[in-house]
Protein backbone atom coordinates (compact mmCIF):
# COMPACT_ATOMS: atom_id res chain seq x y z
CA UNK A 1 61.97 20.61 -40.92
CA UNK A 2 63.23 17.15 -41.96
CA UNK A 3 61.04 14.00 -40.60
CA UNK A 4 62.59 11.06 -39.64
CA UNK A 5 62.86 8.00 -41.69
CA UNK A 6 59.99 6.12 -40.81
CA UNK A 7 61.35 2.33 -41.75
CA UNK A 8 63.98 3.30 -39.53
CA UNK A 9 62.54 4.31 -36.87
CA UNK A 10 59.57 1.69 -36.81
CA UNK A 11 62.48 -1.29 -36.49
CA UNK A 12 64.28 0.13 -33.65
CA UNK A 13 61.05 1.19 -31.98
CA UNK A 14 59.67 -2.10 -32.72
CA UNK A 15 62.61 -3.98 -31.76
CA UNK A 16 63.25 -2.11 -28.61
CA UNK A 17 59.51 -2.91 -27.52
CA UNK A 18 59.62 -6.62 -27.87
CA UNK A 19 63.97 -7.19 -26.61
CA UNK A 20 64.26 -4.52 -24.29
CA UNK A 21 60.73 -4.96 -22.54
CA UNK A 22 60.37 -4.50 -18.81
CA UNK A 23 56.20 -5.30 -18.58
CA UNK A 24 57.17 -8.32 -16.33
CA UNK A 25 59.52 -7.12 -13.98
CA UNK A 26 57.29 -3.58 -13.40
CA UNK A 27 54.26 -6.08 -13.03
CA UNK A 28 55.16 -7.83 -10.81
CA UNK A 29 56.81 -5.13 -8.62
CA UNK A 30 53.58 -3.08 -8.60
CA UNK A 31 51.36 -6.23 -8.28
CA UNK A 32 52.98 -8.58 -5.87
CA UNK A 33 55.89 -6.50 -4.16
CA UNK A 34 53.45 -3.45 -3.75
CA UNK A 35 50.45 -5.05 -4.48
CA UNK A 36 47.28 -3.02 -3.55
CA UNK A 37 47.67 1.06 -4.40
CA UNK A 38 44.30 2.37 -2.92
CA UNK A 39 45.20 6.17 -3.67
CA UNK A 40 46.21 7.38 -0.33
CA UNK A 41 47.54 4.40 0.94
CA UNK A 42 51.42 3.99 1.97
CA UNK A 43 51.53 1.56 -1.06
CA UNK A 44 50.02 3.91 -3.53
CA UNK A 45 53.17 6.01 -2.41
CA UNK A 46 55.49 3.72 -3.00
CA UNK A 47 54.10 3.03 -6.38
CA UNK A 48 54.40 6.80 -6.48
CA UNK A 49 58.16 6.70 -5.79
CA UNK A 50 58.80 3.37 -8.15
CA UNK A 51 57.43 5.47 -11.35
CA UNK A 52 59.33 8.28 -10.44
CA UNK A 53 62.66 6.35 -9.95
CA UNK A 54 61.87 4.20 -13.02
CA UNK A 55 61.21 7.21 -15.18
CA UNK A 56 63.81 9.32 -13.72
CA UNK A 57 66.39 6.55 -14.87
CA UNK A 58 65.49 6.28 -18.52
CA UNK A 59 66.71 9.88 -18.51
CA UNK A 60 62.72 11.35 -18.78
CA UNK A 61 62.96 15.20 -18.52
CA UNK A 62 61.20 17.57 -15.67
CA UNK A 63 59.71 14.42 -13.63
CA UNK A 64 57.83 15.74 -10.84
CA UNK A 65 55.38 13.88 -8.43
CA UNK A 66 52.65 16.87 -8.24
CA UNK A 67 50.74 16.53 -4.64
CA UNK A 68 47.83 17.15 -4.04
CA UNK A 69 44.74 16.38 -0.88
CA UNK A 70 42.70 13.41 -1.70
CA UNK A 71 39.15 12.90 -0.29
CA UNK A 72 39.17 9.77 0.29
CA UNK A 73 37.14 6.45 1.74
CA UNK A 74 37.78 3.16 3.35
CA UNK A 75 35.66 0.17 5.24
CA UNK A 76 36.86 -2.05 8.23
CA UNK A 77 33.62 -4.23 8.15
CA UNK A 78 30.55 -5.58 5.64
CA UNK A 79 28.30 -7.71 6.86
CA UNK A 80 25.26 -9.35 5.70
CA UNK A 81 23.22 -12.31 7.52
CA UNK A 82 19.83 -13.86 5.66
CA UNK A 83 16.98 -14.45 7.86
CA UNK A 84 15.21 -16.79 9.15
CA UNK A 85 18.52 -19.03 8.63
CA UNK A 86 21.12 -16.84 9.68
CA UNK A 87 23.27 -17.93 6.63
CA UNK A 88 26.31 -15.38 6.04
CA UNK A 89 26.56 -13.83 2.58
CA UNK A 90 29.54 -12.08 1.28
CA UNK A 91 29.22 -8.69 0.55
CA UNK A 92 31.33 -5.84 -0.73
CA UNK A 93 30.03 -1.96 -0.09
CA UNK A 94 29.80 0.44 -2.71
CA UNK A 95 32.63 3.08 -2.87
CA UNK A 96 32.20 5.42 -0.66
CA UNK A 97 29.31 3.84 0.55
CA UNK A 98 28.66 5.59 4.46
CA UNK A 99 28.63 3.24 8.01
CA UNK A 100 24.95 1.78 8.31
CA UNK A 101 23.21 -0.87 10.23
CA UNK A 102 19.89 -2.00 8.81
CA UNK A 103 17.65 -5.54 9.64
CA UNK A 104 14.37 -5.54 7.09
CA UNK A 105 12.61 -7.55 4.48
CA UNK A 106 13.98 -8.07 1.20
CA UNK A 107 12.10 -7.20 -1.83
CA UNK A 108 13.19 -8.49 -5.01
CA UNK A 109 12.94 -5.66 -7.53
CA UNK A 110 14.94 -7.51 -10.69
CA UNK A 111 16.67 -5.23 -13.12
CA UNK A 112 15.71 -2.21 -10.95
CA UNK A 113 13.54 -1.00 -14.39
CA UNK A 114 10.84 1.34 -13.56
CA UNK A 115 8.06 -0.99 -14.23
CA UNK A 116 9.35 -3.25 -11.22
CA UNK A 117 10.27 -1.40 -9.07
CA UNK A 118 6.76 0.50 -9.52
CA UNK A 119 5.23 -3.16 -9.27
CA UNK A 120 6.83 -3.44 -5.67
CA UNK A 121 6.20 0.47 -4.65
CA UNK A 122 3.93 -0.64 -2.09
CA UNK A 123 6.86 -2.75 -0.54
CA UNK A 124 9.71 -1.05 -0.62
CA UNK A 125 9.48 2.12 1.94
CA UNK A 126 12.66 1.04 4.56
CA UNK A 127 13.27 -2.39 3.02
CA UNK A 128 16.23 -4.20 1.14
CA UNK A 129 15.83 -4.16 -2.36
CA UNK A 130 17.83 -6.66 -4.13
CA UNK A 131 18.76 -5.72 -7.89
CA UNK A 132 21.03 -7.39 -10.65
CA UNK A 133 23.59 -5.05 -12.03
CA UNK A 134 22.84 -6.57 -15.60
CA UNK A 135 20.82 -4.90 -17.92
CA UNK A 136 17.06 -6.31 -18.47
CA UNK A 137 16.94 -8.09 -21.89
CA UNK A 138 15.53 -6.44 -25.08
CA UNK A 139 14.68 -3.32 -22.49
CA UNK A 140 16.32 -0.14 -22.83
CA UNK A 141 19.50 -0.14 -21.12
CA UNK A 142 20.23 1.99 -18.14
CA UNK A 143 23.22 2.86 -15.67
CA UNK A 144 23.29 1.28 -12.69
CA UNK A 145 23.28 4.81 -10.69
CA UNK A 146 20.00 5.50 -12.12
CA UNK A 147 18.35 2.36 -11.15
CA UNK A 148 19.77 2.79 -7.36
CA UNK A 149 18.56 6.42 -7.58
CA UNK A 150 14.78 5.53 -8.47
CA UNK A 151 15.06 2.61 -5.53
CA UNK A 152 16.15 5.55 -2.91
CA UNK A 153 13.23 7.45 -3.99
CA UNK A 154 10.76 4.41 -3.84
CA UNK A 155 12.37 4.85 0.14
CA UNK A 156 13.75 1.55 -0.02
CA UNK A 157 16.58 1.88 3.01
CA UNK A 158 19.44 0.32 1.19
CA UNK A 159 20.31 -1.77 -1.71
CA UNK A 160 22.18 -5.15 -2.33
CA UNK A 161 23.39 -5.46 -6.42
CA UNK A 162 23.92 -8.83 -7.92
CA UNK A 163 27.20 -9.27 -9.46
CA UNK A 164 26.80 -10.61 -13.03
CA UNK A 165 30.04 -12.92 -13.28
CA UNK A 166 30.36 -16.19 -11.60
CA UNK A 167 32.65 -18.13 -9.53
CA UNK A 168 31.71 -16.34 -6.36
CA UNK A 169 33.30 -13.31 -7.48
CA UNK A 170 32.05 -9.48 -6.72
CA UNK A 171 33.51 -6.55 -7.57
CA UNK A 172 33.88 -3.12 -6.21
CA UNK A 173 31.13 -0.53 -7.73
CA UNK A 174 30.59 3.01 -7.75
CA UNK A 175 26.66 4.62 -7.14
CA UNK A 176 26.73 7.27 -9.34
CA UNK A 177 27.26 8.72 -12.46
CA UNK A 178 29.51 11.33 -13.46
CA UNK A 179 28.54 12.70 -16.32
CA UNK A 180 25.45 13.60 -14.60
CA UNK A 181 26.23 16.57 -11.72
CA UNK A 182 23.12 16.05 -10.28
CA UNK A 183 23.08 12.78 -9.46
CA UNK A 184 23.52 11.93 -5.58
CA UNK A 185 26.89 10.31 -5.31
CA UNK A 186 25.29 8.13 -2.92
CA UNK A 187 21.51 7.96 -3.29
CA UNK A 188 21.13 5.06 -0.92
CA UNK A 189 23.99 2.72 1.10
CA UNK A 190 24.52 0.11 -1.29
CA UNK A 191 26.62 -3.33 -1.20
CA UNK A 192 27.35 -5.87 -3.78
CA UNK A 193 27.25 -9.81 -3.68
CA UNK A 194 27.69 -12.83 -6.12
CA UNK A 195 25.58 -13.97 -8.28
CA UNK A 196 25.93 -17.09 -6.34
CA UNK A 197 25.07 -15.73 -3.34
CA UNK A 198 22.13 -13.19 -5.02
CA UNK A 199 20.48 -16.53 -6.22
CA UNK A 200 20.53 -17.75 -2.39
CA UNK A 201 19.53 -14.43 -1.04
CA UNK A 202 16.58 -14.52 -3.23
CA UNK A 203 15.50 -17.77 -3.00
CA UNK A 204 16.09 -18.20 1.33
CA UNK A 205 15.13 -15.15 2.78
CA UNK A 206 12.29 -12.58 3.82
CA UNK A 207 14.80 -10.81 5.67
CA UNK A 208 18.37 -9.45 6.19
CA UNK A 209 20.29 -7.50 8.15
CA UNK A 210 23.15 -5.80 6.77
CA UNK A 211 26.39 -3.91 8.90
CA UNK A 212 28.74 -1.42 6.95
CA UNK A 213 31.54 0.41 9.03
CA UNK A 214 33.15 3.07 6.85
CA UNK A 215 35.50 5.73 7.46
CA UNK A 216 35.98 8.91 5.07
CA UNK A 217 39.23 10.76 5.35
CA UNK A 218 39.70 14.04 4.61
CA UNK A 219 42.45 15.59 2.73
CA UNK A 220 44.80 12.98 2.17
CA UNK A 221 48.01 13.68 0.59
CA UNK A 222 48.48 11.73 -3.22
CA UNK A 223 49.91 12.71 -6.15
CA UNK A 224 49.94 12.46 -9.74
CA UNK A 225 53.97 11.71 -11.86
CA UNK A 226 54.22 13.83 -14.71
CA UNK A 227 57.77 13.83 -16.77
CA UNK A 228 58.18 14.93 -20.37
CA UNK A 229 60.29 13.77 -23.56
CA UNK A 230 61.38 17.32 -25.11
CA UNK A 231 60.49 17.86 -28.50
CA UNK A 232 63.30 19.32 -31.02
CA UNK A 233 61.24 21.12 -33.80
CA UNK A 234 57.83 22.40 -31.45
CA UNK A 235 59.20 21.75 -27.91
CA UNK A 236 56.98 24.30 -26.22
CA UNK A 237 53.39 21.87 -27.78
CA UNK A 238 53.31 18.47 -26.89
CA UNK A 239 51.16 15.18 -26.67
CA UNK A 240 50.10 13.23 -23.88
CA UNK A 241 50.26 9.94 -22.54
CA UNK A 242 48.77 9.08 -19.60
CA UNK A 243 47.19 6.26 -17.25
CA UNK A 244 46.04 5.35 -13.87
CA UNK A 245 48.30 3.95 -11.43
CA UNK A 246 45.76 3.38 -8.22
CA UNK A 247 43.99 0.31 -7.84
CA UNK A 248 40.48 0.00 -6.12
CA UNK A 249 40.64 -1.66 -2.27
CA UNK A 250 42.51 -5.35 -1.94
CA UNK A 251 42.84 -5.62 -5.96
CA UNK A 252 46.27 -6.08 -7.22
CA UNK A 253 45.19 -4.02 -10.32
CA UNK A 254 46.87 -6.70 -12.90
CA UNK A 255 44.67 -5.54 -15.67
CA UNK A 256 43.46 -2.55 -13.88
CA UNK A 257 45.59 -0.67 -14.29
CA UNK A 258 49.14 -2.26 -14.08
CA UNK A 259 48.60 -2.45 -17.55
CA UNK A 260 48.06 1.02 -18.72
CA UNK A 261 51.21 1.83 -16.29
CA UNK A 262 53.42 -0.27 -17.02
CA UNK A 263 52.64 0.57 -20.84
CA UNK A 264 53.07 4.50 -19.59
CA UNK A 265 56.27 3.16 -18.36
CA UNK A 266 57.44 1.46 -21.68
CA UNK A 267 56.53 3.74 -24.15
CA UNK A 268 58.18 6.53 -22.30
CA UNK A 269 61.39 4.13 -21.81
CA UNK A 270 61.81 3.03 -25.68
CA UNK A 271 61.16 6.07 -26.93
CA UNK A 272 64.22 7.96 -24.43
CA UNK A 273 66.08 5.22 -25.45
CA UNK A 274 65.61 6.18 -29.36
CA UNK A 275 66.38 9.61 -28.20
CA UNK A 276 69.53 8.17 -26.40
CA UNK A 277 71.13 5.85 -28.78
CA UNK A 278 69.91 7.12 -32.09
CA UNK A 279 69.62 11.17 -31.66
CA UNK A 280 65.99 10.73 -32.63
CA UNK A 281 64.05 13.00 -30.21
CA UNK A 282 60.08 13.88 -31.02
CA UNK A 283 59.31 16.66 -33.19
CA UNK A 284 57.07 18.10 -30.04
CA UNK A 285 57.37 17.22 -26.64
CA UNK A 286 55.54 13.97 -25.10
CA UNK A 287 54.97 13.82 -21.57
CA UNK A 288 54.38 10.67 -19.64
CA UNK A 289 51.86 10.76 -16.97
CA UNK A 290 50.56 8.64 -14.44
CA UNK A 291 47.53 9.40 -12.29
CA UNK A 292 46.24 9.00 -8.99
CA UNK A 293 42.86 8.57 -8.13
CA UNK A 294 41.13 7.58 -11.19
CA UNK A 295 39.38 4.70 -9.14
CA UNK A 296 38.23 7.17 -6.76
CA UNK A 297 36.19 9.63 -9.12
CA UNK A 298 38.98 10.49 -12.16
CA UNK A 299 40.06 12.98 -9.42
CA UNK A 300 43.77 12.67 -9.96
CA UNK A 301 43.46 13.47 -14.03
CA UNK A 302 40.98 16.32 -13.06
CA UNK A 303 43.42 17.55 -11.05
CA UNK A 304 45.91 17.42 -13.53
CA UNK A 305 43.70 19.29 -15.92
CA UNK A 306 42.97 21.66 -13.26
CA UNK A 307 46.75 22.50 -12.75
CA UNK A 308 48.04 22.52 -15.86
CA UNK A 309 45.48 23.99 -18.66
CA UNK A 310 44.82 27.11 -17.21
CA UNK A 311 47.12 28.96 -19.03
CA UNK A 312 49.26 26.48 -20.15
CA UNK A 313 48.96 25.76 -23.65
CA UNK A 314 46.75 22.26 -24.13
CA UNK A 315 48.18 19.09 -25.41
CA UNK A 316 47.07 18.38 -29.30
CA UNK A 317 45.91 14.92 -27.83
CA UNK A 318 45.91 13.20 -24.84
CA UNK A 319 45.69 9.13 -24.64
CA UNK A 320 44.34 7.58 -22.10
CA UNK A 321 45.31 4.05 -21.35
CA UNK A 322 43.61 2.11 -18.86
CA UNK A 323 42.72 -2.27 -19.18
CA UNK A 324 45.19 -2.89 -21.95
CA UNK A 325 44.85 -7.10 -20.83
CA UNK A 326 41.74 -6.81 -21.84
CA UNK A 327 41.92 -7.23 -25.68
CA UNK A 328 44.71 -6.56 -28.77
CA UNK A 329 45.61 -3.35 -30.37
CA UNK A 330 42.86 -2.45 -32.55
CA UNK A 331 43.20 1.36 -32.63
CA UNK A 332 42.20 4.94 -31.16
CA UNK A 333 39.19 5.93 -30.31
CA UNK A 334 38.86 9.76 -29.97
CA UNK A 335 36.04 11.93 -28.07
CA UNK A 336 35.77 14.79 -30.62
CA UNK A 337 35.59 13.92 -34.62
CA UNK A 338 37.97 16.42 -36.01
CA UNK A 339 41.35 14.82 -35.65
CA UNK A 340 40.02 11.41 -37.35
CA UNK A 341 41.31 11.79 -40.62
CA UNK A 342 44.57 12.86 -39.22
CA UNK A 343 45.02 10.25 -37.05
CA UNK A 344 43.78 7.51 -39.45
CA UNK A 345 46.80 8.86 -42.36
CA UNK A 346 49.25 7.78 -39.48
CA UNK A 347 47.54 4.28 -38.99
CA UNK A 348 47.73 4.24 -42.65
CA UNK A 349 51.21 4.56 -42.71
CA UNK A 350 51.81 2.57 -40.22
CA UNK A 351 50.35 -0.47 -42.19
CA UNK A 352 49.12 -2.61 -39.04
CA UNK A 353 45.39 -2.26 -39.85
CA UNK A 354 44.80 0.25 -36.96
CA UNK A 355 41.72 2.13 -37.08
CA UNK A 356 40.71 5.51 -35.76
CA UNK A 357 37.09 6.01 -34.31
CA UNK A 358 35.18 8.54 -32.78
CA UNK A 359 32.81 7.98 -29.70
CA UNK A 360 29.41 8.30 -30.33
CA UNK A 361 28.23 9.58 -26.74
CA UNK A 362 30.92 11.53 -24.14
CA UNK A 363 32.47 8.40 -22.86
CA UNK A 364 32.61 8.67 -18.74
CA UNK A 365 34.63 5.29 -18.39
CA UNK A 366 38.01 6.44 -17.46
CA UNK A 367 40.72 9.40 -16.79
CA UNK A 368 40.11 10.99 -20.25
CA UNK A 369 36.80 11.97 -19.17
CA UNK A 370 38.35 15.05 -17.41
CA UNK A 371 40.15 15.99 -20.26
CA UNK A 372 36.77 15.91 -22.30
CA UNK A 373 35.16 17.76 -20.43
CA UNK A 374 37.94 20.56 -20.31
CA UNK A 375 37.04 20.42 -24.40
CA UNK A 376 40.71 18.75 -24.31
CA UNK A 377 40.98 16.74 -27.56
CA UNK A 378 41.48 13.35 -25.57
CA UNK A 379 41.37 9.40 -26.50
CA UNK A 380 41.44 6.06 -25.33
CA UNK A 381 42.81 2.81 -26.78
CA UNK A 382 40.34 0.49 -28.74
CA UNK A 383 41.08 -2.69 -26.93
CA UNK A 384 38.04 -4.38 -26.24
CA UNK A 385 34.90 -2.97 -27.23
CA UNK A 386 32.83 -4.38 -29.72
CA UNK A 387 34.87 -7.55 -30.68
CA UNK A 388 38.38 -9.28 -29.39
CA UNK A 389 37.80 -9.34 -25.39
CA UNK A 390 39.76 -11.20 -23.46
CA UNK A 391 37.72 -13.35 -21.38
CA UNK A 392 41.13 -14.87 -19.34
CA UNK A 393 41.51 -11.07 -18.63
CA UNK A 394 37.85 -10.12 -17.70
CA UNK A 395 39.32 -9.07 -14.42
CA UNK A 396 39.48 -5.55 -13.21
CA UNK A 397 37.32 -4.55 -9.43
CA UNK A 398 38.77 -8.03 -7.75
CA UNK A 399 41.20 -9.60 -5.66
CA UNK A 400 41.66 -12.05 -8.39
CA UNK A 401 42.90 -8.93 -10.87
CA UNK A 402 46.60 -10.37 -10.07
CA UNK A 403 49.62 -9.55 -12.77
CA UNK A 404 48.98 -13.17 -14.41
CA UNK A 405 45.87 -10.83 -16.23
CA UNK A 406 48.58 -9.14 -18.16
CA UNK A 407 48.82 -10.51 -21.59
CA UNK A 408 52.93 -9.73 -21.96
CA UNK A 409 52.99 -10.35 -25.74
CA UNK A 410 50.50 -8.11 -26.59
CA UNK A 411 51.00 -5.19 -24.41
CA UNK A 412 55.15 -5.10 -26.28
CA UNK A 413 52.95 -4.64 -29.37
CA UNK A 414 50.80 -1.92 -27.52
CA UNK A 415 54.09 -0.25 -26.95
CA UNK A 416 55.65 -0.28 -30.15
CA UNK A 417 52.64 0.84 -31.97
CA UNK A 418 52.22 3.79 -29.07
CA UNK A 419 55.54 4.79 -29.70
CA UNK A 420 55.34 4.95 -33.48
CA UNK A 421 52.07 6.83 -33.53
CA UNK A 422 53.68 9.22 -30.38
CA UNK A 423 56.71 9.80 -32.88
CA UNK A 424 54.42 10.34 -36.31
CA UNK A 425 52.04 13.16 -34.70
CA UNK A 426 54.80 14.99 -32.75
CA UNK A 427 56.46 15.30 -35.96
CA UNK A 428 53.46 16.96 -37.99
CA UNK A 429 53.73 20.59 -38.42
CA UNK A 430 51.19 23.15 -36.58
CA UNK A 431 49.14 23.86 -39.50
CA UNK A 432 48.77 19.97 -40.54
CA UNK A 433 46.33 20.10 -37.20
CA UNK A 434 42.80 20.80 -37.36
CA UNK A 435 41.31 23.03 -35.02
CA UNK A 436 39.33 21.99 -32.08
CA UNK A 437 36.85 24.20 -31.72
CA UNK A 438 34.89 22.41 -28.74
CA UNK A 439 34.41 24.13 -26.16
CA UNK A 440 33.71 23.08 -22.11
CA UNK A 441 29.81 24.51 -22.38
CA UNK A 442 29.56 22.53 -25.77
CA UNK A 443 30.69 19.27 -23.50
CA UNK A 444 27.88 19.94 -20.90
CA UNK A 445 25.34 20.50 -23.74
CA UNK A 446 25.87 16.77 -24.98
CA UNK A 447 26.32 15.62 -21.75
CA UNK A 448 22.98 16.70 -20.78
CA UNK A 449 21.05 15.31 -23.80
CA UNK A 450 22.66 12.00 -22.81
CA UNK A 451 22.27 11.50 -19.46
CA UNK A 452 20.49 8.38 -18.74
CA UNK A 453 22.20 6.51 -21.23
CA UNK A 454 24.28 3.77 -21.21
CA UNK A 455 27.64 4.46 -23.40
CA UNK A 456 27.48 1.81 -26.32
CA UNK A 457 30.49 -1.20 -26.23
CA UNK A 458 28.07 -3.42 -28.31
């Protein structure tokens, strides 16, 4: 079967990218028009409905909006007043943190480490521990989740994290961990606050009391937006392309994840549009999702997996993209090791200076966790770990996470380069693929010898 011409293709794709681009207009229709798309919410359907419509007239194949019941969490009031003063702090609960009233001492426990919070044991039983999210210096890292977990054993009654960025701002956290199953998805009620207001907290008070009203909500109705490119030589294998479209509560979701959408949205648009005007359709099929939920537990990708790779055959590689504002292009980064080589021929090619890595530990940041742990060969975008962050786009769990965060320039390049390396591995043959051999019990093997640890971005 004859491949396309590669100089060809990579100036219309590239030219398409940067002249034809849409990343403003669908920013600022999901950020400002829609704004806020808490999965469940009325405006997380009509972001819904907008990616349908917009894939639907590129001339995408078999777009469907795939429903399904959503678990889900909200809060109507967080309080927190310091005593003796009676100053006012801002706070912002934990997801899915439950309703609780509590008025006790504080007890500074630092880092949360097990040495301090064993130096304050004596204190703690039905206080308010205070703890920075930030790891303790030249100490072993650890997650968050754990740290909150050994406080709710020392019996403190609830916990207030310190926010490690400035400017007043907090963002919205989650208590758990989920590559561990046997962590308590809420060991303790837990709220965040500045570091502004963490400084004041410890410095002007013996005591707090703190007022969380919460409702959970069973069985809402969401959905994920799946649509497909056909593929002319292996139509019935395919490649996937995928990101979030929800947003946490009150957060525009500029950089997270209006981004990774709206470069969903691209990709899939420039490369119909090759398909269109040129004739040029992918060697295997491409589908374009979008997924609900991932702010909310990755439940709207596990759903996704749960659906569709049953008997379906699996995709040869799912991308993830999710915080594209956050840094430049500098690659893939896969989950499993044996597609490296492959992938890194087509960066080769491509003559950008892409490079392909391979995790190191089972990365539980994002929506290609579920597809990991399927033993789904999956991948996310090397944007900004390491080196080349964005600190103008250091903005993802806030109300300040508006569509200015989007970096415009850079995400055309994310889309050209997306659709060039889309094209080059729907076009190799069957046999040109290694075999993944991972399996789901494999997954849970690793994922057990590494819970605990903190997934390196250093």
């Amino acid at each position: 079967m004859e491949r396309p011409d590669w100089p060809t293709v990579d100036r219309w794709v590239m030219g398409e990218a940067w002249t034809g681009s849409r990343i403003r207009e669908h920013a600022a229709h999901l950020c400002e028009t829609i704004g806020p798309r808490w999965s469940g919410s009325e405006a997380e359907w009509e972001a819904i409905h907008f990616i349908r419509d917009q894939l639907a007239g590129e001339g995408l194949d078999d777009i469907e909006v795939e429903e399904f019941g959503l678990d889900t969490w909200s809060w109507s009031k967080a309080e927190a007043h310091l005593l003796p003063s009676g100053l006012t702090i801002h706070i912002l609960p934990f997801n899915r943190c439950p309703s609780f009233t509590v008025e006790s001492a504080v007890v500074d426990v630092g880092f949360g480490t097990p040495r301090e919070v064993e130096a304050k044991r004596s204190q703690l039983a039905g206080s308010v521990a205070v703890m920075s999210m930030a790891y303790e210096p030249f100490t072993t890292p650890e997650p968050h989740a754990y740290r909150l977990h050994r406080l709710a054993l020392a019996g403190a009654a609830a916990a207030i994290a310190v926010d490690t960025k400035d400017g007043g701002r907090m963002e919205y956290h989650s208590s758990h961990d989920l590559r561990d199953p046997d962590l308590p998805e809420m060991p303790l009620p837990a709220v965040t606050t500045s570091r502004e207001h963490g400084d004041l907290l410890r410095r002007a008070a013996t005591s707090v009391t703190l007022e969380v009203e919460a409702l959970f909500s069973p069985a809402v109705p969401t959905a994920n937006v799946n649509a497909c490119l056909r593929g002319s030589g292996w139509p019935d294998e395919h490649l996937l392309l995928g990101g979030h479209h929800d947003t946490v509560l009150c957060a525009p979701g500029g950089n997270d994840n209006a981004s990774g959408t709206v470069a969903v949205l691209e990709t899939a648009r420039v490369l119909a549009a090759l398909r269109r005007d040129t004739g040029q359709a992918p060697g295997r099929s491409i589908r374009f999702v979008t997924f609900s939920a991932e702010e909310q537990g990755f439940r709207g990708s596990a759903e996704y997996v749960r659906r569709h790779y049953g008997a379906e055959p699996r995709p040869r590689l799912a991308i993830n993209l999710d915080e594209l504002s956050a840094g430049h292009m500098k690659g893939l980064v896969l989950g499993f090791p044996h597609l490296r080589r492959l992938v890194q021929r087509q960066f080769d090619g491509m003559k950008d200076g892409l490079r392909c890595h391979v995790m190191s530990q089972i990365d539980g940041s994002s929506d290609h966790f579920p597809f990991l742990l399927a033993g789904i060969d999956a991948a996310h975008l090397w944007r900004w770990r390491f080196r080349g962050r964005h600190p103008d786009s250091d903005y993802h769990h806030e109300a300040a996470d508006t569509s200015d965060k989007l970096n415009v320039r850079e995400l055309k390049e994310y889309v050209g380069q997306l659709a060039r390396l889309l094209l080059r591995l729907s076009w190799l043959s069957p046999d040109e693929w290694p075999e993944n051999t991972v399996t789901p019990e494999q997954v849970n093997e690793r994922l057990a010898a590494e819970r605990g640890s903190v997934v390196r971005i250093y």
